[in-house]
Protein backbone atom coordinates (compact mmCIF):
# COMPACT_ATOMS: atom_id res chain seq x y z
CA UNK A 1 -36.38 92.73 -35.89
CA UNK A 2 -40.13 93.90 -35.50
CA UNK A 3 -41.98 94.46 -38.77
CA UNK A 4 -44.56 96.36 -38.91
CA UNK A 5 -46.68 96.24 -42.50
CA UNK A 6 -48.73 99.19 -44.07
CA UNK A 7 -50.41 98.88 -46.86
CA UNK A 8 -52.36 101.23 -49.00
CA UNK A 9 -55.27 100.45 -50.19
CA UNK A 10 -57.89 103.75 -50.54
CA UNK A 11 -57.90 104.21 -53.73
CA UNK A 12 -61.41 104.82 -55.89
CA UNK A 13 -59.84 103.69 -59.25
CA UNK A 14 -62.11 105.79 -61.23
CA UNK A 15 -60.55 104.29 -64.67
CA UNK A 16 -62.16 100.82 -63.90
CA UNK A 17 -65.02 102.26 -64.36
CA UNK A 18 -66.78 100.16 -61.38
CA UNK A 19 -68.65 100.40 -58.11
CA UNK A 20 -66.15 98.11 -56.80
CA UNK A 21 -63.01 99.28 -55.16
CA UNK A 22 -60.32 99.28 -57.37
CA UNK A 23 -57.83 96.92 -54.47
CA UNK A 24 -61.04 94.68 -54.87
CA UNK A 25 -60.70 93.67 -58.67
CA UNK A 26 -59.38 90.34 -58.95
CA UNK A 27 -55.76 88.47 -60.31
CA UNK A 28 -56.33 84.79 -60.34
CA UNK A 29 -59.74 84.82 -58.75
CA UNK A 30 -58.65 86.84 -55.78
CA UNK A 31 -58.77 90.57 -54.88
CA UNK A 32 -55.84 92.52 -55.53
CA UNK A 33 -55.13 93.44 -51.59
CA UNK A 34 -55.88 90.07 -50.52
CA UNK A 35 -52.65 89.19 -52.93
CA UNK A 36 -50.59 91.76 -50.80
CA UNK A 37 -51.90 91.08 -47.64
CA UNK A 38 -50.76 87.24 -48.20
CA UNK A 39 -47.14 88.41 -49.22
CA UNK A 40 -47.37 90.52 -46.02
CA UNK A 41 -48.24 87.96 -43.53
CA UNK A 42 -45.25 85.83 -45.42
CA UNK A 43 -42.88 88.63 -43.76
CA UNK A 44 -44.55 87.72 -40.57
CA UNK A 45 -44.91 90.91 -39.03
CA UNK A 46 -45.93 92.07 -35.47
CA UNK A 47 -48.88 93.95 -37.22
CA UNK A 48 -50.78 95.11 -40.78
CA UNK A 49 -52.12 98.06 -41.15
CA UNK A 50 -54.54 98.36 -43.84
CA UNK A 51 -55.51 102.17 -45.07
CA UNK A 52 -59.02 102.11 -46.65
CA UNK A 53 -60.92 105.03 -47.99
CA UNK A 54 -63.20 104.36 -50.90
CA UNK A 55 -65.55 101.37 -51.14
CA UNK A 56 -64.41 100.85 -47.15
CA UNK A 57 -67.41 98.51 -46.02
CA UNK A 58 -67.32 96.44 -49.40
CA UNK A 59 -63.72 96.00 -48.65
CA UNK A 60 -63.94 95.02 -44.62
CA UNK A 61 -66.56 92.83 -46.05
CA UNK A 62 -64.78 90.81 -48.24
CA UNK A 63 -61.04 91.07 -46.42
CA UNK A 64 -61.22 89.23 -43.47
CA UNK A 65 -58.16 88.71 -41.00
CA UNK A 66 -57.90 89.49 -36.85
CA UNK A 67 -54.26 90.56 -38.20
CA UNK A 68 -55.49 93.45 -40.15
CA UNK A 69 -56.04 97.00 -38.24
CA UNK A 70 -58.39 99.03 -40.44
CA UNK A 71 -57.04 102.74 -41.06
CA UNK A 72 -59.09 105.18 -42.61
CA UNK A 73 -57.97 108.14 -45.17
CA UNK A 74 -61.25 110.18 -45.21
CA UNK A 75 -59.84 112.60 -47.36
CA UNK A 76 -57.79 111.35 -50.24
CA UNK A 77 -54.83 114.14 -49.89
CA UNK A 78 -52.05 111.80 -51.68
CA UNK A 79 -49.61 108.90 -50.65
CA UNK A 80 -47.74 110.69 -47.84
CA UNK A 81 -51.27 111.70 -46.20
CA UNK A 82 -52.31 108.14 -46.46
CA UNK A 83 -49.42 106.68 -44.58
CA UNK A 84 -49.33 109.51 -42.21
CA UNK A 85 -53.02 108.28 -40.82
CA UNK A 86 -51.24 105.49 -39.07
CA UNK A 87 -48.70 107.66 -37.10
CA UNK A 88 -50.80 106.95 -34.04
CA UNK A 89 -49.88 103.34 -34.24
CA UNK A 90 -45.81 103.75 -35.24
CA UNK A 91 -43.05 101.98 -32.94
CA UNK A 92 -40.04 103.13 -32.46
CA UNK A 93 -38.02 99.91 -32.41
CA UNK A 94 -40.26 98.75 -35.82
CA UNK A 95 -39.06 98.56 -39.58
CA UNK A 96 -42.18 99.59 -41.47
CA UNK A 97 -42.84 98.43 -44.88
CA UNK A 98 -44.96 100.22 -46.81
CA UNK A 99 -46.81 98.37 -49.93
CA UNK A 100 -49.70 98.92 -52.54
CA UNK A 101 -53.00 97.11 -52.82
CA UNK A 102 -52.91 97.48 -55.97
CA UNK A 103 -49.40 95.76 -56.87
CA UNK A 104 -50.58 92.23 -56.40
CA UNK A 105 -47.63 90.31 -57.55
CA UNK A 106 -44.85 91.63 -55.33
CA UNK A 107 -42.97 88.48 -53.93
CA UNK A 108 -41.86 87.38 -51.06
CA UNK A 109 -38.04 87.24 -51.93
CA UNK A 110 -37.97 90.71 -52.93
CA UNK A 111 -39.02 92.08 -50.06
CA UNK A 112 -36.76 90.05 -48.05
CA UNK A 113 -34.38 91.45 -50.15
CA UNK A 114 -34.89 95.26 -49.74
CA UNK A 115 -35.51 93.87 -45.71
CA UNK A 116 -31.84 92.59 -45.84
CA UNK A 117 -30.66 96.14 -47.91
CA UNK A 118 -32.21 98.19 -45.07
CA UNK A 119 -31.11 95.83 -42.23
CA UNK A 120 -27.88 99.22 -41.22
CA UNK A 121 -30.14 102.17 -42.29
CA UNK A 122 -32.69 103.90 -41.63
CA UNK A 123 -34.51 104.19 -45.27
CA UNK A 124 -34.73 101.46 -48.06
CA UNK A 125 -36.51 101.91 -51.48
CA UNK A 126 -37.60 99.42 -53.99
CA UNK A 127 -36.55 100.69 -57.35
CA UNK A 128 -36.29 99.29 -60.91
CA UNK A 129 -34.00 100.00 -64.29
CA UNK A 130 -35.95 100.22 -67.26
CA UNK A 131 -35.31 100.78 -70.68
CA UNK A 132 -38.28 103.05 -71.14
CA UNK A 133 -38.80 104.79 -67.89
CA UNK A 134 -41.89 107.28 -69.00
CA UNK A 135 -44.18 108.18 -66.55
CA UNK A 136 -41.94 106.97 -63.85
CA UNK A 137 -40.09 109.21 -61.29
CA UNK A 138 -36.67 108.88 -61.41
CA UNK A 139 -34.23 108.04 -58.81
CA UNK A 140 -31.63 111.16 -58.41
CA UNK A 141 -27.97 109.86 -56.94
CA UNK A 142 -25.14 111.76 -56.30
CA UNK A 143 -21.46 111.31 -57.68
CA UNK A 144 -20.64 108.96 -55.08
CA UNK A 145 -24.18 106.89 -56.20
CA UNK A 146 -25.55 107.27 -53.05
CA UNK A 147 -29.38 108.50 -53.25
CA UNK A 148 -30.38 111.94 -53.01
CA UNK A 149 -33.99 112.28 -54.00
CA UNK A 150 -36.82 110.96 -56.20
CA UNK A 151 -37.63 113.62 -59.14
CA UNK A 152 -41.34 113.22 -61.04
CA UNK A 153 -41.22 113.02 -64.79
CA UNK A 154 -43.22 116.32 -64.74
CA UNK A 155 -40.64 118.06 -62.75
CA UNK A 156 -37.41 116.70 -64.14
CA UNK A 157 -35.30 118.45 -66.22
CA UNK A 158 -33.26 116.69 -69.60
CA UNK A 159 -30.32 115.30 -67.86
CA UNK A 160 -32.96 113.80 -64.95
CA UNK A 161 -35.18 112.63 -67.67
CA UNK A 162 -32.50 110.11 -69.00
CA UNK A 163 -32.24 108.28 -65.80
CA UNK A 164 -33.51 104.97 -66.32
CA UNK A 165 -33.42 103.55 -62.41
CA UNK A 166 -37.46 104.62 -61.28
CA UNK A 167 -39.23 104.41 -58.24
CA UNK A 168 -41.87 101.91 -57.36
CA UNK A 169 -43.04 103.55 -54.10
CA UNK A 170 -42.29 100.34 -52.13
CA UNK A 171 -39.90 101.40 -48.72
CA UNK A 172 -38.83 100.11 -45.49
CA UNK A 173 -38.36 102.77 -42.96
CA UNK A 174 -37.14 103.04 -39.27
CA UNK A 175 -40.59 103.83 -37.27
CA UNK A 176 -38.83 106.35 -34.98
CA UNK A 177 -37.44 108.51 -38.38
CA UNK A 178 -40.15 107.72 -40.65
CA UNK A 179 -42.82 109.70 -37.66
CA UNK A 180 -40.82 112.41 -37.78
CA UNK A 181 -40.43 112.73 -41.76
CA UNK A 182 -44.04 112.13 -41.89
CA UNK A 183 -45.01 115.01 -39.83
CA UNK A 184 -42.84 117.37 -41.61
CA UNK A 185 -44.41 116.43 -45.25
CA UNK A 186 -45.75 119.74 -46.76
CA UNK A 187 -48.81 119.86 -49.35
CA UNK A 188 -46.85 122.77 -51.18
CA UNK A 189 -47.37 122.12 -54.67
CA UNK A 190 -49.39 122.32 -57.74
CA UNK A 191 -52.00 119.16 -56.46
CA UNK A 192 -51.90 120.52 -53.39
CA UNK A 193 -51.18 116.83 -51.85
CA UNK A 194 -49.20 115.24 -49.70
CA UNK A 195 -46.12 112.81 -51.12
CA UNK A 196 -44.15 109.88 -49.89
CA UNK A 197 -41.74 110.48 -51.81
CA UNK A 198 -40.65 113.66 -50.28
CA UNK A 199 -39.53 111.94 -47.54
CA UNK A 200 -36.42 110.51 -49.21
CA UNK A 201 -34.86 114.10 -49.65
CA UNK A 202 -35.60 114.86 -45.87
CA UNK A 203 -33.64 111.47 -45.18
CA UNK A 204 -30.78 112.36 -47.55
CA UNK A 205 -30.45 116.04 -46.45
CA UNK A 206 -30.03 114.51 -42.78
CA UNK A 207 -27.64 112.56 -43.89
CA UNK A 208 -28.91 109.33 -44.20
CA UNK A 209 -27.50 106.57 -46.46
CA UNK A 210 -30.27 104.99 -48.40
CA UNK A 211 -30.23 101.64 -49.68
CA UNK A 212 -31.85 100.14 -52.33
CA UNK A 213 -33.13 96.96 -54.13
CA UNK A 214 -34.30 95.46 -57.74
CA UNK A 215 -37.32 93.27 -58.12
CA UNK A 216 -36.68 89.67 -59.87
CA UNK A 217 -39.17 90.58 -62.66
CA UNK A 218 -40.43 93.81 -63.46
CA UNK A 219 -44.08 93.07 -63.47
CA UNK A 220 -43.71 92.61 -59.34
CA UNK A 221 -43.96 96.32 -58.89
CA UNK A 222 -46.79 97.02 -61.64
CA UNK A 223 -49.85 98.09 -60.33
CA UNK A 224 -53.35 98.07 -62.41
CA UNK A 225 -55.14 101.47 -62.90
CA UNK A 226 -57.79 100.21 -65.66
CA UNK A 227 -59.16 96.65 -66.86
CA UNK A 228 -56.40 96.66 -69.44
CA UNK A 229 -53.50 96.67 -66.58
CA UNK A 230 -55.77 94.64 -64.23
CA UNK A 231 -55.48 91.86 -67.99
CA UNK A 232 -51.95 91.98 -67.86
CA UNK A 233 -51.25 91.52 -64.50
CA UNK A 234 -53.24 88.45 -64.50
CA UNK A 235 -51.20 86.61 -67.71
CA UNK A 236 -47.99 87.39 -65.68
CA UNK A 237 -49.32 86.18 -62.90
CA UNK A 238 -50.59 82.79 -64.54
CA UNK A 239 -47.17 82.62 -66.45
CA UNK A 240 -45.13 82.79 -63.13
CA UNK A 241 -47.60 79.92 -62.13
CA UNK A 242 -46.94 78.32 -65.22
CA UNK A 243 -43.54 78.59 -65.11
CA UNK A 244 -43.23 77.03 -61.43
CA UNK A 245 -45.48 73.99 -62.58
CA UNK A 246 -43.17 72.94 -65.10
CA UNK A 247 -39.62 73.15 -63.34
CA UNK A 248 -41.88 71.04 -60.90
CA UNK A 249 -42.20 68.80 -64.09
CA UNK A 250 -45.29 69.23 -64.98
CA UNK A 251 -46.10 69.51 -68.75
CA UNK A 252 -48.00 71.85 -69.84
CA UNK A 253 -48.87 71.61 -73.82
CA UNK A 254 -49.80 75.45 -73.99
CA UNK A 255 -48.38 77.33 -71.05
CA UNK A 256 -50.79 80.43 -72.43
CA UNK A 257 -52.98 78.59 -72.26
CA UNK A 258 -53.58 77.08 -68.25
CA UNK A 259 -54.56 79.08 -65.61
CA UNK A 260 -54.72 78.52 -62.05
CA UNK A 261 -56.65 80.85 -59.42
CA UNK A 262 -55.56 78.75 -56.46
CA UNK A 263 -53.19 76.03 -54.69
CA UNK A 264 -52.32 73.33 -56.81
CA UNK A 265 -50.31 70.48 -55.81
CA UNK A 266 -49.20 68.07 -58.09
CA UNK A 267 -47.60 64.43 -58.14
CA UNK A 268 -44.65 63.30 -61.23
CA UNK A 269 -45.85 63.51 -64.62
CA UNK A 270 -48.66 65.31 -65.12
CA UNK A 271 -49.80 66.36 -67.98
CA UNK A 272 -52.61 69.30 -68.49
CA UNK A 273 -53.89 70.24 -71.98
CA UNK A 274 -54.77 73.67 -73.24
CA UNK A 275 -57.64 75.80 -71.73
CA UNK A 276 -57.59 73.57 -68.06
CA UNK A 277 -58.86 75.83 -64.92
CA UNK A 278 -57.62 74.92 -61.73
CA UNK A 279 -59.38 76.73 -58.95
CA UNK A 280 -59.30 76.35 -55.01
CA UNK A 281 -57.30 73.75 -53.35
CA UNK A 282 -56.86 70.88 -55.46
CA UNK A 283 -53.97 67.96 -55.66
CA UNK A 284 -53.51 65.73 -58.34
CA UNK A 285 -51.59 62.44 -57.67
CA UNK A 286 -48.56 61.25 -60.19
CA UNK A 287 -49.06 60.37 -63.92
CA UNK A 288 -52.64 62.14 -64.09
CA UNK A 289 -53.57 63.44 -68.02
CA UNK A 290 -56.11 66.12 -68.36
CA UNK A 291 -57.50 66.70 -71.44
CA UNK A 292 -58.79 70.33 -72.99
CA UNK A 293 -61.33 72.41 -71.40
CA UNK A 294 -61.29 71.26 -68.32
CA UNK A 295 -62.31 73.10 -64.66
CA UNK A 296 -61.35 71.45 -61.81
CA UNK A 297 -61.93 73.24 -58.14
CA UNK A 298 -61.64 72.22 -54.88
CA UNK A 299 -60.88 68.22 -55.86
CA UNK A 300 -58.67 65.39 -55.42
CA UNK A 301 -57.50 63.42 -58.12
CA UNK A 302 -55.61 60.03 -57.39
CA UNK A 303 -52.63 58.26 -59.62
CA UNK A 304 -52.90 57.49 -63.32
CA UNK A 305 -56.11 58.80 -63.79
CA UNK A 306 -57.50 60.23 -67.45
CA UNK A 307 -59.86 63.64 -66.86
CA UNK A 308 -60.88 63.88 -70.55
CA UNK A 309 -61.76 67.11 -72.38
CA UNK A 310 -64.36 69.46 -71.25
CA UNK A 311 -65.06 67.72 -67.45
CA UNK A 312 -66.25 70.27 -64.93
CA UNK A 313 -64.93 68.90 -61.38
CA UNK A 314 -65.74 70.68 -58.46
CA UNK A 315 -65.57 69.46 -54.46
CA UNK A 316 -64.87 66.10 -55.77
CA UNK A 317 -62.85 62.87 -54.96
CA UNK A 318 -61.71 60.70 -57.75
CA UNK A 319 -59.09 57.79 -56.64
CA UNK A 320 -56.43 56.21 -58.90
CA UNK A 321 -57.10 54.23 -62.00
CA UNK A 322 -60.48 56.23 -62.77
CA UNK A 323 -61.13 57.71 -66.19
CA UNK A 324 -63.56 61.06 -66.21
CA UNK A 325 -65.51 62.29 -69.14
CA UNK A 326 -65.56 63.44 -71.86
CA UNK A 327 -68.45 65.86 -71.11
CA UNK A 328 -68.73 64.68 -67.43
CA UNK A 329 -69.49 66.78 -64.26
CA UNK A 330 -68.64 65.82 -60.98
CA UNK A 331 -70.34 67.73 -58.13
CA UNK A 332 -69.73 68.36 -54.53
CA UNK A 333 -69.76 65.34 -52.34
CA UNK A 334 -68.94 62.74 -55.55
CA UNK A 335 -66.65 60.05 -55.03
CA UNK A 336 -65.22 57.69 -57.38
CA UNK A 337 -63.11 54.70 -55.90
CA UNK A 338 -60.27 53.11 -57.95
CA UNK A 339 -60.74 51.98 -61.52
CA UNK A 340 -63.89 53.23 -61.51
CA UNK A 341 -65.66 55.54 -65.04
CA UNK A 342 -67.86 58.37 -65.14
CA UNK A 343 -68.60 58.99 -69.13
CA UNK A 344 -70.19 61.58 -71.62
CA UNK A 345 -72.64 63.77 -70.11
CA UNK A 346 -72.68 61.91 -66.63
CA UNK A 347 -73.15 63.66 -63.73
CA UNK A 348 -72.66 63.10 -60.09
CA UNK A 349 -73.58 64.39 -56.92
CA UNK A 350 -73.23 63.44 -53.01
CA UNK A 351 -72.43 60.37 -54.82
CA UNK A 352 -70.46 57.03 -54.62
CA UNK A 353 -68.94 55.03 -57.18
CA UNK A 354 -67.41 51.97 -56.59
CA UNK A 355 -64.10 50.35 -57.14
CA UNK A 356 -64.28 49.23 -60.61
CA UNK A 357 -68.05 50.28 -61.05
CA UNK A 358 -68.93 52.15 -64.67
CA UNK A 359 -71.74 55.14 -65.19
CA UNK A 360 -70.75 56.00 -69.19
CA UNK A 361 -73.21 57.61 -70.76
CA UNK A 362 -76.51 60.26 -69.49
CA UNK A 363 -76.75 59.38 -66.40
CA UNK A 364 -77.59 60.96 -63.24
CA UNK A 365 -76.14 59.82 -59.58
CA UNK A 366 -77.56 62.07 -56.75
CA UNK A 367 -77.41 60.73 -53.32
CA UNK A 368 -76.37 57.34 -54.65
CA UNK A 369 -74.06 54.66 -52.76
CA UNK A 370 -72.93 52.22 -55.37
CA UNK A 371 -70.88 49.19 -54.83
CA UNK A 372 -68.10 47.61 -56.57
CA UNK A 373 -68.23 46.25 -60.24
CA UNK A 374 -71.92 47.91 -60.97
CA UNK A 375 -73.14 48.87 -63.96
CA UNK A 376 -74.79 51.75 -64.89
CA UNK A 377 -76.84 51.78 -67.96
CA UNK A 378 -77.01 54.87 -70.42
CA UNK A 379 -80.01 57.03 -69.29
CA UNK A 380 -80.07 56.35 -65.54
CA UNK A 381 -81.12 58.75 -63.44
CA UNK A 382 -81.79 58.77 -59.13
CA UNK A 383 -84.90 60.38 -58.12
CA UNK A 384 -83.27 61.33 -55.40
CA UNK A 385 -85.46 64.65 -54.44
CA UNK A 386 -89.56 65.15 -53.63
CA UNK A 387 -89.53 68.46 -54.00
CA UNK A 388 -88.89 69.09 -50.34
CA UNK A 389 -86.59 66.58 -49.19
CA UNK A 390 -83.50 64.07 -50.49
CA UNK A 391 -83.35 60.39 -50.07
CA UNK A 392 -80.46 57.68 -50.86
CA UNK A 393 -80.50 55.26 -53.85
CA UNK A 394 -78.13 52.31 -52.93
CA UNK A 395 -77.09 49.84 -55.90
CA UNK A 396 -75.08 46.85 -54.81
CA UNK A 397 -71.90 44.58 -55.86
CA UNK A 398 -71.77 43.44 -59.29
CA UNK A 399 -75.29 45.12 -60.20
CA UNK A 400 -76.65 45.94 -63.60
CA UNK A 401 -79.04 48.66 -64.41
CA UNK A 402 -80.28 48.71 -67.72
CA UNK A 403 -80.85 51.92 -69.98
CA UNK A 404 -83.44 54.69 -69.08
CA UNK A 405 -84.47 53.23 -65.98
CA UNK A 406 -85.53 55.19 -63.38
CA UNK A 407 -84.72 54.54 -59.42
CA UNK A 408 -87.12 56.36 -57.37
CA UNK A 409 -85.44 56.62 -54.00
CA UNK A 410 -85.68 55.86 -51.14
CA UNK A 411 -84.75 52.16 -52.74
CA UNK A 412 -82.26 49.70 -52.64
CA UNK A 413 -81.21 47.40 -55.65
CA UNK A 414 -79.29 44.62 -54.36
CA UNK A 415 -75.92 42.56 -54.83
CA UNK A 416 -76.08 41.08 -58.28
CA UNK A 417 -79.79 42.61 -59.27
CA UNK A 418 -80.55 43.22 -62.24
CA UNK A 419 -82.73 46.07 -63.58
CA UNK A 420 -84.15 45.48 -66.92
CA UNK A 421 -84.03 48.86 -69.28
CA UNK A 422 -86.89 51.27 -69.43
CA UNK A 423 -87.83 50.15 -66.10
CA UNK A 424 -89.58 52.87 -62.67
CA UNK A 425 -87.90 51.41 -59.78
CA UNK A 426 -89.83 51.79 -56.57
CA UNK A 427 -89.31 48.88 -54.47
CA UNK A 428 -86.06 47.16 -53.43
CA UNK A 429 -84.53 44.56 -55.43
CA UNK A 430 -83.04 41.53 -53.43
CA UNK A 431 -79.76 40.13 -54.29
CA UNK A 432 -79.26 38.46 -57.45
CA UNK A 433 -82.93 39.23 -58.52
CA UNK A 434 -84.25 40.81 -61.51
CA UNK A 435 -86.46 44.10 -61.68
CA UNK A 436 -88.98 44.62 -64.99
CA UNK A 437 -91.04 47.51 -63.89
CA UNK A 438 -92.76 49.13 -67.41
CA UNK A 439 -95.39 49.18 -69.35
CA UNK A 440 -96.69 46.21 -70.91
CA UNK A 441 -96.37 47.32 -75.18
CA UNK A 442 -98.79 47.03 -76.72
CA UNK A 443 -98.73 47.22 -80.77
CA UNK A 444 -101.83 49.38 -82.79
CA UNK A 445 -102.66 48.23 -86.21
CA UNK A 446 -103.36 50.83 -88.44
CA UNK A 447 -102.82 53.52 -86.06
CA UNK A 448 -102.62 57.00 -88.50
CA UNK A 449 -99.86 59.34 -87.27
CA UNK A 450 -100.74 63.15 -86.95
CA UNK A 451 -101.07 65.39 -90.24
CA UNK A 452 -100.10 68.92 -90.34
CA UNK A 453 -103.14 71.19 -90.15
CA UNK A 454 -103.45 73.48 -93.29
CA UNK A 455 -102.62 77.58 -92.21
């Protein structure tokens, strides 16, 4: 069966009150469409259309994909007008499915559902039962329950009002019918527009049998019109994710309380506090603990290691055995090799730690290889950077650097070296050897310490 996807996305969304395209706000860190469009290419269909209007170079832009054939809806002349812009592209032999870029949480398995409904008809509509349907139109059926039409809440009458089944504007049609019902559409009414919907009477009065299918979870076929909706869709989205996380048995001490705005994958027993961030592609080995407040993005994490509360991770590496944080930040290009610590307020970047090797406290690693076992003291910083250009900092096996020293790079402290505290490295430091490089004190007798000047 050839699929052919259309999905409409031209819509200013005046009650978001922004200059961006409404399709364009975000759930989980990614644009509305770019939600649907992924759920679409899960279908894997021959083609996508995508109908744009509003905002249309923001939204080529930022949607990218040689699968995607731009449609534009100049003139905003309602739903049945936007889909009939891609008539020119229609197959016969095609089921279309026609979607919202602005209903970002539609799965997968419901569509294949409604696909599987419409498999021996011509017309298939996504509808939903709900205990308060205000505001929805209603799906009319006939005595024999077969459908005959789709009535708006303004137009219904009492008896039409108390049908609960609604319409979420989601179809599959036959390409060869749904031409011709889209070229009959009339704009005959009070908005003077063009609806979608009307095509489900021409189907029935033709004699059509259309089939129908439910959504898993209502919040599928909810779309967001205003920064309230866009709020809600994004807790249901992050308690779906939470959801899947822990039948994957994950715990999660505050499911409310996690969100992730990318791919996660995730070894056995895991554990993630409250208020963790996962963005990007990250995967976290087994038995891995991550304490509260925690963003991690684009980053590996190996077996049984602690991230402790309020560690910022991001483009990272950090192998089994390691322990991270409190308060420590791990930039692109840092790598920390088993049983090795990063501690409060350390920070790393396009930086190696060693197997076993400890930075603990305020201390700064950019552009720094460092070996196995090393120690480095609190206060540590690589002056890795001129002002124009970057240089490495290499610290060997088993070396100590003591507290508030200083390694101007390029320099090279060797296997066993030893860096006494306070000290301005600028010269290498052979194996085993020890480094002083300060001051000489000196101590002032009698020295008078500054008084505060009278106002």
């Amino acid at each position: 069966m050839k699929l052919r996807v259309v999905i409409l996305a031209a819509g200013k969304g005046t009650r978001m009150r922004s200059d961006l395209p409404k399709v364009l706000h975000k759930v989980a860190n990614k644009p509305m469409v770019e939600h649907v469009i992924d759920t679409a290419r899960s279908l894997k269909p021959e083609a996508i259309n995508l109908i744009y209007g509003h905002g249309g170079e923001q939204l080529q832009n930022t949607i990218q994909g040689d699968d995607l054939t731009w449609v534009e809806q100049r003139e905003q002349l309602g739903t049945g007008h936007a889909v009939q812009q891609v008539i020119p592209y229609l197959k016969d032999d095609e089921k279309v499915v026609i979607l919202y870029g602005d209903v970002p949480l539609l799965t997968e398995s419901t569509l294949i559902k409604l696909l599987t409904a419409t498999q021996t008809t011509e017309l298939g509509l996504l509808t939903m039962t709900l205990d308060d349907p205000n505001g929805y139109g209603r799906i009319v059926r006939n005595t024999d329950k077969q459908v005959t039409g789709i009535v708006e809440q303004k137009d219904a009458n009492a008896e039409q009002l108390a049908i609960q089944e609604v319409n979420t504007g989601i179809m599959i049609a036959d390409g060869v019918e749904l031409k011709a019902w889209l070229e009959n559409l009339s704009n005959d009414n009070a908005q003077k527009e063009y609806y979608l919907t009307d095509i489900v009477a021409m189907a029935a009065e033709q004699g059509v049998t259309i089939a129908t299918a439910q959504p898993d979870a209502t919040y599928e076929v909810e779309g967001a019109n205003n920064r309230q909706q866009l709020a809600q869709l994004e807790r249901a989205f992050q308690r779906r994710q939470a959801d899947e996380l822990m039948t994957q048995g994950v715990t999660l001490i505050d499911p409310a309380r996690f969100d992730c705005r990318g791919k996660l994958t995730v070894g056995n027993d895991v554990t993630f506090d409250i208020n963790v961030v996962i963005e990007g592609d990250v995967t976290i080995g087994n038995n891995v603990t991550v304490e509260p407040n925690c963003v991690i993005k684009d980053a590996i994490i190996g077996d049984n290691t602690v991230i402790r509360a309020n560690s910022h991770i991001e483009g990272a590496a950090v192998a089994n055995n390691c322990k991270v944080g409190p308060f420590a930040r791990l930039r692109p290009g840092a790598e920390l090799a088993d049983e090795a610590q990063v501690g409060n307020f350390v920070e790393m970047k396009k930086s190696r730690l060693g197997k076993g090797s400890k930075a603990s406290h305020l201390t700064y690693l950019g552009d720094a290889q460092v070996g196995e076992y090393a120690n480095i003291g609190a206060g540590t910083i690589t002056c890795n950077y001129d002002g124009v250009n970057k240089f490495l900092t290499e610290i060997g096996d088993g070396a100590f650097i003591g507290s508030n020293s200083s390694l101007v790079a390029p320099v090279k402290i060797g296997n066993n070296a030893t860096v006494g505290a306070g000290s301005v490295v600028t010269r290498e430091v052979a194996d085993e050897e020890l480094a002083v490089a300060r001051g000489k004190q000196r101590n002032i007798s009698g020295w008078q310490r500054p008084q505060k000047k009278g106002s």
